[in-house]
N, C-alpha and C. Protein backbone atom coordinates (compact mmCIF):
# COMPACT_ATOMS: atom_id res chain seq x y z
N UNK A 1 -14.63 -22.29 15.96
CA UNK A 1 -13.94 -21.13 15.47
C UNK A 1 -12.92 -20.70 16.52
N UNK A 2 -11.88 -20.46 16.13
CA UNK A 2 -10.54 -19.90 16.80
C UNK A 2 -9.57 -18.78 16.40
N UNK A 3 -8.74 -18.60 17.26
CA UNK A 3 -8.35 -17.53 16.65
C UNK A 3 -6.98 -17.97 16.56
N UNK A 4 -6.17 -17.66 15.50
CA UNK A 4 -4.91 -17.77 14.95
C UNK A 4 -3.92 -16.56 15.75
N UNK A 5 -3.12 -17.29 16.58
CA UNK A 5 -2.04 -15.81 17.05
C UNK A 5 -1.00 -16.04 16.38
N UNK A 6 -0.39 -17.34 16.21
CA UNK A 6 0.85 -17.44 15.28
C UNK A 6 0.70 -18.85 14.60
N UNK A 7 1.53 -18.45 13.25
CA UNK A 7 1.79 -20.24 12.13
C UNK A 7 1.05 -19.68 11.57
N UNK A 8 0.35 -20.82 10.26
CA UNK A 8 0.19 -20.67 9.20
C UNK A 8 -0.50 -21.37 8.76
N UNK A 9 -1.99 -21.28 7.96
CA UNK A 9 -2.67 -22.74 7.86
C UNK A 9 -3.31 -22.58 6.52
N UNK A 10 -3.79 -23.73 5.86
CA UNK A 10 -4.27 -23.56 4.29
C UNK A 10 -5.67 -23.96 4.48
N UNK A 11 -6.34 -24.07 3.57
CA UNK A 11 -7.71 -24.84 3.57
C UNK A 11 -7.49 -25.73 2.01
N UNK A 12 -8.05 -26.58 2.06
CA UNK A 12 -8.69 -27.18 0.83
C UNK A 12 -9.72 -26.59 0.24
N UNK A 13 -10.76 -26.09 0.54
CA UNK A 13 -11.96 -25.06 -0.04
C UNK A 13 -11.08 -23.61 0.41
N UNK A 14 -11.89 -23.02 -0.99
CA UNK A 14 -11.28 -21.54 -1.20
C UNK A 14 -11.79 -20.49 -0.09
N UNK A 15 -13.30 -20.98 0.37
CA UNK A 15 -13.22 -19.93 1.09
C UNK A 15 -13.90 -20.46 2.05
N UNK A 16 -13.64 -20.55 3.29
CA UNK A 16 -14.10 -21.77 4.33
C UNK A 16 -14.86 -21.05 5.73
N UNK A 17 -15.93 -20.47 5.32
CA UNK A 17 -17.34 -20.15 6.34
C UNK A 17 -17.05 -18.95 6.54
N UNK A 18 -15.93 -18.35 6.39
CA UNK A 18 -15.86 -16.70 7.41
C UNK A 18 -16.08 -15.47 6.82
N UNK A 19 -16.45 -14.87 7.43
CA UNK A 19 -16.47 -13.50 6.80
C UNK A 19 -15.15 -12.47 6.53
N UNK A 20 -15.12 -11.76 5.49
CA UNK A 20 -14.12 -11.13 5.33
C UNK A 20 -13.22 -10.66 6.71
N UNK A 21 -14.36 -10.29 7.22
CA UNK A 21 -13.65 -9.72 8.78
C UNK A 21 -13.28 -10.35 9.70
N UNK A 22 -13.97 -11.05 9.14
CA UNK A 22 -12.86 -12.72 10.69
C UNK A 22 -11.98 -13.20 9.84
N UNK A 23 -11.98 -13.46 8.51
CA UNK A 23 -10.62 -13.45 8.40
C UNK A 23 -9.42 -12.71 8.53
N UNK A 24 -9.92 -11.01 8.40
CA UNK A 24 -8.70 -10.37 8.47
C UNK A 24 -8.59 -10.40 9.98
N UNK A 25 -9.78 -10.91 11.07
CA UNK A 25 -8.99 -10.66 12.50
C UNK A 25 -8.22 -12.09 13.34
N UNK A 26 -8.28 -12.42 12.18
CA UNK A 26 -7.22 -13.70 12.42
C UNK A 26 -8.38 -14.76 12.82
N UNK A 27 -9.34 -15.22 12.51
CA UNK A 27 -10.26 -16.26 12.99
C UNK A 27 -9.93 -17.68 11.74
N UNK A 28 -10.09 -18.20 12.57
CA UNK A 28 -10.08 -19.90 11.56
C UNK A 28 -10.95 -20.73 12.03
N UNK A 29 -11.20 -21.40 10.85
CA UNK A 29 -11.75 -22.99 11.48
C UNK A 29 -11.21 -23.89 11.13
N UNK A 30 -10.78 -24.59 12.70
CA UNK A 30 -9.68 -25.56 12.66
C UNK A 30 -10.17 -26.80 12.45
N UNK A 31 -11.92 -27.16 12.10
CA UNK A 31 -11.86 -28.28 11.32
C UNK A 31 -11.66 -28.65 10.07
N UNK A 32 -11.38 -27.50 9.20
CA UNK A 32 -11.35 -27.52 7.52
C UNK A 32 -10.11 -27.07 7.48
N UNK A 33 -9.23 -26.57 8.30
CA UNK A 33 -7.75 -25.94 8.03
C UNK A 33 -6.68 -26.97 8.32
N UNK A 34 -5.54 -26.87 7.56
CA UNK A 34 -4.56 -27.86 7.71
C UNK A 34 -3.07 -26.80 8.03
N UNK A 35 -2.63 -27.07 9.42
CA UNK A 35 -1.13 -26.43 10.22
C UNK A 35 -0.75 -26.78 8.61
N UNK A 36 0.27 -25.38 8.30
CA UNK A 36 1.83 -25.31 7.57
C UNK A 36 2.78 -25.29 8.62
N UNK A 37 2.70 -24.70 9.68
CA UNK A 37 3.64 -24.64 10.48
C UNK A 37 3.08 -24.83 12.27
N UNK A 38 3.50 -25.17 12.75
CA UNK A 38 3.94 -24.96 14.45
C UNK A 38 2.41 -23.61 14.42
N UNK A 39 1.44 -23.85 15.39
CA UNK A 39 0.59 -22.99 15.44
C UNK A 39 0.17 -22.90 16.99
N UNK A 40 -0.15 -21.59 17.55
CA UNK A 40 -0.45 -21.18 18.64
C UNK A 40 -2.12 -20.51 18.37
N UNK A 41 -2.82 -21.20 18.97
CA UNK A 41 -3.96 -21.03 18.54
C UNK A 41 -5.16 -20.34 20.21
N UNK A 42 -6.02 -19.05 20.12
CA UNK A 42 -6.70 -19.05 21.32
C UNK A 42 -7.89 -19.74 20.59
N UNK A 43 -8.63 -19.87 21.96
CA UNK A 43 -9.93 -20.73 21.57
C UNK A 43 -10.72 -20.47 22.93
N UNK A 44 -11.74 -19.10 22.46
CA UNK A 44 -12.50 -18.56 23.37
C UNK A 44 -13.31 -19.32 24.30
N UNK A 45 -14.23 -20.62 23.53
CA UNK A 45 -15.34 -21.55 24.59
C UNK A 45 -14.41 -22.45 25.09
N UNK A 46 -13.05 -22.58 25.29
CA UNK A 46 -12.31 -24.05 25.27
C UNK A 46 -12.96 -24.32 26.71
N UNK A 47 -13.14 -25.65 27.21
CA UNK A 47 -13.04 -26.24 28.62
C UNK A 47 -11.56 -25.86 28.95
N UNK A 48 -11.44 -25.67 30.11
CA UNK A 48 -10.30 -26.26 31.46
C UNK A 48 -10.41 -27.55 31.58
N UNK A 49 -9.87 -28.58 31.44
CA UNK A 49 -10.15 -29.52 31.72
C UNK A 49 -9.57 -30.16 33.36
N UNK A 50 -8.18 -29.17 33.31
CA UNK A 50 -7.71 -29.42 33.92
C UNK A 50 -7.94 -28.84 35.33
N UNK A 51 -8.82 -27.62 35.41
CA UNK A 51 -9.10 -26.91 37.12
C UNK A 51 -10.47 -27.37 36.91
């Protein structure tokens, strides 16, 4: 689960795991969602991989 800051994404299923309220606070799941556009996405547990 992630959170959507900008772009635009669809699902194939109508309504894909979330609750009304994570959807209106911008939450997605980016394994069932497909980018419409250029997307900037946070992602609270992510690793650093890099430090």
């Amino acid at each position: 689960m992630c959170k959507l800051k900008s772009g635009t994404v669809s699902y194939q299923i109508e309504w894909p795991g979330l609750t009304k309220e994570e959807k209106e606070e911008g939450w997605i799941l980016p394994c069932v969602a497909e980018a419409q556009s250029d997307l900037v996405l946070e992602v609270p547990l992510a690793i650093d991989l890099e430090g």
